[in-house]
PDB file of N, CA and C in Angstrom:
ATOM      1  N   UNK A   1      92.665  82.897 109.248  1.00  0.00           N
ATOM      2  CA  UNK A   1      93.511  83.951 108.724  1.00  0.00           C
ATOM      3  C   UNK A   1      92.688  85.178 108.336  1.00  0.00           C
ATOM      4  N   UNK A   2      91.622  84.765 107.678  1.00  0.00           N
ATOM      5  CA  UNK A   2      90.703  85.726 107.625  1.00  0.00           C
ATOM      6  C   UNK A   2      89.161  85.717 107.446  1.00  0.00           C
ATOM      7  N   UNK A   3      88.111  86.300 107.594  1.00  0.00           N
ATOM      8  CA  UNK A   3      87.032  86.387 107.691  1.00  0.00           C
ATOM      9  C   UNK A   3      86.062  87.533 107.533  1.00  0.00           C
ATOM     10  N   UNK A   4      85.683  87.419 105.997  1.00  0.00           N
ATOM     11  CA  UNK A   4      84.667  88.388 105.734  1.00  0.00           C
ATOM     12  C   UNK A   4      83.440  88.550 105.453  1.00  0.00           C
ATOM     13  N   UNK A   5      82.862  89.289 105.441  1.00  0.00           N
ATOM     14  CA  UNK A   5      81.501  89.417 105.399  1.00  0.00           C
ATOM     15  C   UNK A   5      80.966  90.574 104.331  1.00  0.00           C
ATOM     16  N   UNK A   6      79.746  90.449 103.867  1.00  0.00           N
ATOM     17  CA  UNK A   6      79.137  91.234 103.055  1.00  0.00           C
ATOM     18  C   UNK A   6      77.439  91.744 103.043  1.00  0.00           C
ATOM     19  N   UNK A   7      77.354  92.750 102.616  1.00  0.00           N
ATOM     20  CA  UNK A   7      75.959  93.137 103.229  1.00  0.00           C
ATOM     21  C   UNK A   7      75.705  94.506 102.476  1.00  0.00           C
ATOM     22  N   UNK A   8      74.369  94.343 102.626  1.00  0.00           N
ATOM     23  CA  UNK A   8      73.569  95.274 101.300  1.00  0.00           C
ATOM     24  C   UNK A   8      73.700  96.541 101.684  1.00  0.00           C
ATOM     25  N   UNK A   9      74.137  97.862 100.706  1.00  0.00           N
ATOM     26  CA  UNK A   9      74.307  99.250 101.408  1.00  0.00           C
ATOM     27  C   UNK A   9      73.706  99.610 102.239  1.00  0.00           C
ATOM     28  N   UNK A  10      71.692  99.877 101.743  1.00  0.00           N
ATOM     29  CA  UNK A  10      71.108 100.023 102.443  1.00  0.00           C
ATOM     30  C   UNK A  10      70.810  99.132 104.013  1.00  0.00           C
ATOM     31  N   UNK A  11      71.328  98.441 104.129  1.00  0.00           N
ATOM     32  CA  UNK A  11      71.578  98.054 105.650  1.00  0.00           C
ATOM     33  C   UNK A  11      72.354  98.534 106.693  1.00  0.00           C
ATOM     34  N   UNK A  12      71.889  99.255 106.982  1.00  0.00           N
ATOM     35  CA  UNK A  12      72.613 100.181 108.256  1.00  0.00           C
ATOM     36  C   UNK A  12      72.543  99.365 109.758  1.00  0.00           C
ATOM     37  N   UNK A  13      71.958  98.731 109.828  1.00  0.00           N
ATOM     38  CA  UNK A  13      71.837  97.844 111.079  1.00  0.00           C
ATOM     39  C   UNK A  13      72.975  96.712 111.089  1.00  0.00           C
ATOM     40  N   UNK A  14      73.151  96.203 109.842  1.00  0.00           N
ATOM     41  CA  UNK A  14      74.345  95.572 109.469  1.00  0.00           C
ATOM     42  C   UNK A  14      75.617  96.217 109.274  1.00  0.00           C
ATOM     43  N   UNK A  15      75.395  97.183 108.910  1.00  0.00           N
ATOM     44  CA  UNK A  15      76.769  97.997 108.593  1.00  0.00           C
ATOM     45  C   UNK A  15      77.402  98.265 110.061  1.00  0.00           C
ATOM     46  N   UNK A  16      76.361  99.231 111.049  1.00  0.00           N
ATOM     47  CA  UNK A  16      76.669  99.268 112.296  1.00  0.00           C
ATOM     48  C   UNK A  16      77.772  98.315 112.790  1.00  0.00           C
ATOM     49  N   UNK A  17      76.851  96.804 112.918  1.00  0.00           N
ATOM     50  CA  UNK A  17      77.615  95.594 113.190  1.00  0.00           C
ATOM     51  C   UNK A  17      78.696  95.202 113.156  1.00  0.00           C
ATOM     52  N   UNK A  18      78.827  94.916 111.930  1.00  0.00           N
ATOM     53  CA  UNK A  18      80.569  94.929 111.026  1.00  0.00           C
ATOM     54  C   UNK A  18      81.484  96.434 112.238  1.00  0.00           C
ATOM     55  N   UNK A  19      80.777  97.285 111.437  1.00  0.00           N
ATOM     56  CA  UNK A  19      82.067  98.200 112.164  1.00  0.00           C
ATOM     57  C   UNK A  19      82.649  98.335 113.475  1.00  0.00           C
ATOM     58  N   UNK A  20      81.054  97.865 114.272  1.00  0.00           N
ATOM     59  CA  UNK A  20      81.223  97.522 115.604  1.00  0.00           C
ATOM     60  C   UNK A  20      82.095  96.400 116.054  1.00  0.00           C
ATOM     61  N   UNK A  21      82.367  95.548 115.642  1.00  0.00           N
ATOM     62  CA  UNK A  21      82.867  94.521 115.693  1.00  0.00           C
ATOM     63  C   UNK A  21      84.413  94.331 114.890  1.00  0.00           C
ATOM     64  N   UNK A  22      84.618  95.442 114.374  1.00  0.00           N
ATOM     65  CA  UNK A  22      85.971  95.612 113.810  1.00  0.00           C
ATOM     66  C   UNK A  22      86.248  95.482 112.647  1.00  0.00           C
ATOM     67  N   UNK A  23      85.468  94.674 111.691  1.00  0.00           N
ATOM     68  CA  UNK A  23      85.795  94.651 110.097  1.00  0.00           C
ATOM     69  C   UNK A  23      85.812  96.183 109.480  1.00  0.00           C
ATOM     70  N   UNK A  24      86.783  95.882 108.588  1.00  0.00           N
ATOM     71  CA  UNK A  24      86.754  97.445 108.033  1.00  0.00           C
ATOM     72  C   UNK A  24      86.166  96.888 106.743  1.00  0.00           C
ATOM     73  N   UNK A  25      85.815  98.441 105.842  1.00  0.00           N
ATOM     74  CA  UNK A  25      85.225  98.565 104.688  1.00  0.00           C
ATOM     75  C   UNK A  25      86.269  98.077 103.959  1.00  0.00           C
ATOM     76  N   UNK A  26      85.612  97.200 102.851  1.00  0.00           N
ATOM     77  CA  UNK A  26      86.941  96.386 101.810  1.00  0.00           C
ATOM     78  C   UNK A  26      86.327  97.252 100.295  1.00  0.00           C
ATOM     79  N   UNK A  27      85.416  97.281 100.243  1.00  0.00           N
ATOM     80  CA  UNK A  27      84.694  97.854  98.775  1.00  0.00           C
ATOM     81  C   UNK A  27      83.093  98.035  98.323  1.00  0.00           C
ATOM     82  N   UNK A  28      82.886  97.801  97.804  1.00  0.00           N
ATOM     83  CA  UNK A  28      81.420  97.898  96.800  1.00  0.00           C
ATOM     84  C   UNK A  28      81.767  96.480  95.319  1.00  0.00           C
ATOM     85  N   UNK A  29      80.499  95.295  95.964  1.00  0.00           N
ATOM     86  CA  UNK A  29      80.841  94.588  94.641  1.00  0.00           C
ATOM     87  C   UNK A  29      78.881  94.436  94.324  1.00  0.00           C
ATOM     88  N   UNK A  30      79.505  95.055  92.862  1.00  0.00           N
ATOM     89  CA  UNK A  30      78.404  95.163  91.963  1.00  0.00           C
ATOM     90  C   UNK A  30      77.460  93.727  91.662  1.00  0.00           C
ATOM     91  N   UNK A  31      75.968  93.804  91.658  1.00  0.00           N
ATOM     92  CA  UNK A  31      75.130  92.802  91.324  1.00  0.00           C
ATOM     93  C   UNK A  31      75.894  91.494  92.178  1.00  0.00           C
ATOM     94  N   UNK A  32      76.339  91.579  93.411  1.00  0.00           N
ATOM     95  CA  UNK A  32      77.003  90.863  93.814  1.00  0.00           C
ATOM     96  C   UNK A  32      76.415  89.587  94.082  1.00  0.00           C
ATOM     97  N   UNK A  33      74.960  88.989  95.002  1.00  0.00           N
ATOM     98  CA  UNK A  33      74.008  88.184  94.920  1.00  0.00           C
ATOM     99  C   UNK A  33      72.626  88.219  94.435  1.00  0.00           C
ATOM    100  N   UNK A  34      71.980  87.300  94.112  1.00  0.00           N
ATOM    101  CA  UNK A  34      71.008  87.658  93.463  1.00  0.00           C
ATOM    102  C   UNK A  34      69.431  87.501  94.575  1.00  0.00           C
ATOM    103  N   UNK A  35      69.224  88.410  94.881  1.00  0.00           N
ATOM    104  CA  UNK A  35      67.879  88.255  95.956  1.00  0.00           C
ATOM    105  C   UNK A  35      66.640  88.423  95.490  1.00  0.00           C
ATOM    106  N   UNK A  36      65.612  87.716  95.753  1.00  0.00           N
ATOM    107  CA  UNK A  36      64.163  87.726  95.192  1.00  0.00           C
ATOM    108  C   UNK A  36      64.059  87.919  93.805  1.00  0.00           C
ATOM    109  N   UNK A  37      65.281  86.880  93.082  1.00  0.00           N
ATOM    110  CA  UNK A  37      65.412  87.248  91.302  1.00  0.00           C
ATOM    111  C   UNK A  37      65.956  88.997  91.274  1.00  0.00           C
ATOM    112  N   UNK A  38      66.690  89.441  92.112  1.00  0.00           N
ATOM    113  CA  UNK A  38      66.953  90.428  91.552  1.00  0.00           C
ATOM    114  C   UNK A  38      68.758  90.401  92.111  1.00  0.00           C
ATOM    115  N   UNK A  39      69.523  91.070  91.269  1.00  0.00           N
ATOM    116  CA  UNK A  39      70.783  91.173  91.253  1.00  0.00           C
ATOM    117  C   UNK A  39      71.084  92.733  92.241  1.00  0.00           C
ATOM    118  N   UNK A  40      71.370  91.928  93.553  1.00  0.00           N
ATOM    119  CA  UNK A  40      71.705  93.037  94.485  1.00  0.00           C
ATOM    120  C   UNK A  40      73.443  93.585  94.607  1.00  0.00           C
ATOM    121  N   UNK A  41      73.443  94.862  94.998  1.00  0.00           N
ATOM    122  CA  UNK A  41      74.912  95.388  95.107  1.00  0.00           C
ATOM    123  C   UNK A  41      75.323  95.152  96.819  1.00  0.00           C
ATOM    124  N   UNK A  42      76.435  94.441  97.105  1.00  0.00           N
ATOM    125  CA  UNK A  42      76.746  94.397  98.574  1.00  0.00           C
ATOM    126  C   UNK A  42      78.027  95.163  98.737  1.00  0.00           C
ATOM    127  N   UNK A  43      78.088  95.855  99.816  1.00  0.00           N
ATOM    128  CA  UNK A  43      79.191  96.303 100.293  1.00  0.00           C
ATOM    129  C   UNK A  43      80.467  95.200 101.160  1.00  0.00           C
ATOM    130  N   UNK A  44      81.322  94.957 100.792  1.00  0.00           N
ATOM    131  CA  UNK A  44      82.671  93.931 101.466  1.00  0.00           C
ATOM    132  C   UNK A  44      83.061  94.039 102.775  1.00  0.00           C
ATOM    133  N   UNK A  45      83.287  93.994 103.736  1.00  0.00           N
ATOM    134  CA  UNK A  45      84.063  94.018 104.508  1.00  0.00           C
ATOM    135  C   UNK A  45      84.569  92.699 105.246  1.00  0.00           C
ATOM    136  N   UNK A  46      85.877  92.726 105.781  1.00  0.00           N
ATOM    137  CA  UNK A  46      87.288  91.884 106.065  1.00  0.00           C
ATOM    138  C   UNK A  46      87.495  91.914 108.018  1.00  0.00           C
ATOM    139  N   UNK A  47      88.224  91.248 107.793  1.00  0.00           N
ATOM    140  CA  UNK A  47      88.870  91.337 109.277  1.00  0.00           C
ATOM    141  C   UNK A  47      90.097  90.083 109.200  1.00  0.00           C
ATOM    142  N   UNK A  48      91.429  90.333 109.618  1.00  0.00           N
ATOM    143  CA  UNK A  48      92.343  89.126 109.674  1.00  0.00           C
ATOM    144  C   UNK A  48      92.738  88.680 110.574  1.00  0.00           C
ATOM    145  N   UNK A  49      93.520  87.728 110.646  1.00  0.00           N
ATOM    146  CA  UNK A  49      93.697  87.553 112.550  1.00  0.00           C
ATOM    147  C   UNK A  49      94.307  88.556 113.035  1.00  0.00           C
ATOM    148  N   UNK A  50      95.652  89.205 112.691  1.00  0.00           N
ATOM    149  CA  UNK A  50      96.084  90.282 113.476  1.00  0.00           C
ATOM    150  C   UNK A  50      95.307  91.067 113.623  1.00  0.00           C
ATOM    151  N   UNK A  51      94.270  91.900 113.056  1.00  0.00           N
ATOM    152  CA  UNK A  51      93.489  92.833 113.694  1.00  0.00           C
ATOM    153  C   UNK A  51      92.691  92.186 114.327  1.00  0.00           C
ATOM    154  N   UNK A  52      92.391  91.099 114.589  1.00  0.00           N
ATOM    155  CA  UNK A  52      91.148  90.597 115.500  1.00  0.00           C
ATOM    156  C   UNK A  52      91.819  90.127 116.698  1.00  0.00           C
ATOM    157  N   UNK A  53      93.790  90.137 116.505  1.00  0.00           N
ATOM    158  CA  UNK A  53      94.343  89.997 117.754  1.00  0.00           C
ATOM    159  C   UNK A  53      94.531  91.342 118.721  1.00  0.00           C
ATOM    160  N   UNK A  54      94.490  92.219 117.779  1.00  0.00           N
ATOM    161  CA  UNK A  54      95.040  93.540 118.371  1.00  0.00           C
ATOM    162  C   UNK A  54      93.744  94.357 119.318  1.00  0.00           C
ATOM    163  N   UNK A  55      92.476  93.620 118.639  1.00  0.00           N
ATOM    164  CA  UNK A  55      91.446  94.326 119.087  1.00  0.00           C
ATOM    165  C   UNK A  55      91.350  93.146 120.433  1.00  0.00           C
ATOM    166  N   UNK A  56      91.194  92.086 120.301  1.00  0.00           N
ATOM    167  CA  UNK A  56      91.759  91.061 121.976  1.00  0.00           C
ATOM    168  C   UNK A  56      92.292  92.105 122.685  1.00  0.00           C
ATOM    169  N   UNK A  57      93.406  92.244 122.607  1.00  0.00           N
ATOM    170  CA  UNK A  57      94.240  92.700 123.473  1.00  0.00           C
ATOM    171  C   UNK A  57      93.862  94.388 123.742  1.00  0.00           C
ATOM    172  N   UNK A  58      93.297  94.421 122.821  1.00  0.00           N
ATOM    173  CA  UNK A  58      93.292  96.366 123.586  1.00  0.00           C
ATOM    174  C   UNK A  58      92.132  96.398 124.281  1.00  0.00           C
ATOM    175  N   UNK A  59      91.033  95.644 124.261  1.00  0.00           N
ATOM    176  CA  UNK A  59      89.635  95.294 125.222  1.00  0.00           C
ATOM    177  C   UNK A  59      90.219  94.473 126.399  1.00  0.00           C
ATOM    178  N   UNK A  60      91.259  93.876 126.340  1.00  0.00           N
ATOM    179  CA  UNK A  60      92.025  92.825 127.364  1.00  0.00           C
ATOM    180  C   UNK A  60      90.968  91.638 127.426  1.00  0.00           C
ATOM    181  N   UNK A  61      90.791  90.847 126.311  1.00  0.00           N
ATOM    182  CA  UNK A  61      90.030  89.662 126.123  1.00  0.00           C
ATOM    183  C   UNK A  61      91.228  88.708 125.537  1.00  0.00           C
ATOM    184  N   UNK A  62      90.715  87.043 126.276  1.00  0.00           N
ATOM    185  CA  UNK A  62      91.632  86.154 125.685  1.00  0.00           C
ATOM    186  C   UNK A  62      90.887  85.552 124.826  1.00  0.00           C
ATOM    187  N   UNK A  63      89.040  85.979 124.733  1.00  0.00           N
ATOM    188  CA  UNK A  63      88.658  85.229 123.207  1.00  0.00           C
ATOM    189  C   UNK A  63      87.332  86.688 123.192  1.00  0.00           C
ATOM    190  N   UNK A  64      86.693  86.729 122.168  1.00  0.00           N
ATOM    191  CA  UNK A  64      85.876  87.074 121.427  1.00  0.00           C
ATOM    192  C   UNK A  64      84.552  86.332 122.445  1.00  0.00           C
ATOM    193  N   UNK A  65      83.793  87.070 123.219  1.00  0.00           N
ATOM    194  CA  UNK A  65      82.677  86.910 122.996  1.00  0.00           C
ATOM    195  C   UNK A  65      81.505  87.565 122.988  1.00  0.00           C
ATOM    196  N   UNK A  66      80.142  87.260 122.811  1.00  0.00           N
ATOM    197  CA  UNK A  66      78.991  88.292 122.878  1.00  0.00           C
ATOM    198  C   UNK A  66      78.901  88.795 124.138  1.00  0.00           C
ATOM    199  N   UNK A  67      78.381  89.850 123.915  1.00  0.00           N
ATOM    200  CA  UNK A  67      77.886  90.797 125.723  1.00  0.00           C
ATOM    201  C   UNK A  67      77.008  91.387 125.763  1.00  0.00           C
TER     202      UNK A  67
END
């Protein structure tokens, strides 16, 4: 139903990704995990099945895969 992901602002290689791939921006969650003892901020992003159906169909794919 749904499937999200999260990832550190400064990651632009990740951010790319996500957007490339269709998740949209969900938010900013504060001190969200804690990395190398330190309390990092990640940015949210989502995707649900209907948009991951709509994007199928407008590429004309019957599944999701890498290319």
């Amino acid at each position: 139903h749904r499937v999200d992901a999260a990832c550190l602002p400064r990651n632009e290689a990740s951010r790319g990704v996500l957007r490339k791939a269709g998740f949209r921006a969900e938010g900013m969650a504060p001190k969200y995990l804690r990395i190398n003892g330190q309390w990092e901020d990640h940015l949210l992003y989502a995707m649900l099945e209907n948009e991951l159906t709509a994007i199928k169909a407008r590429e004309g794919l019957s599944e999701l895969r890498p290319r």
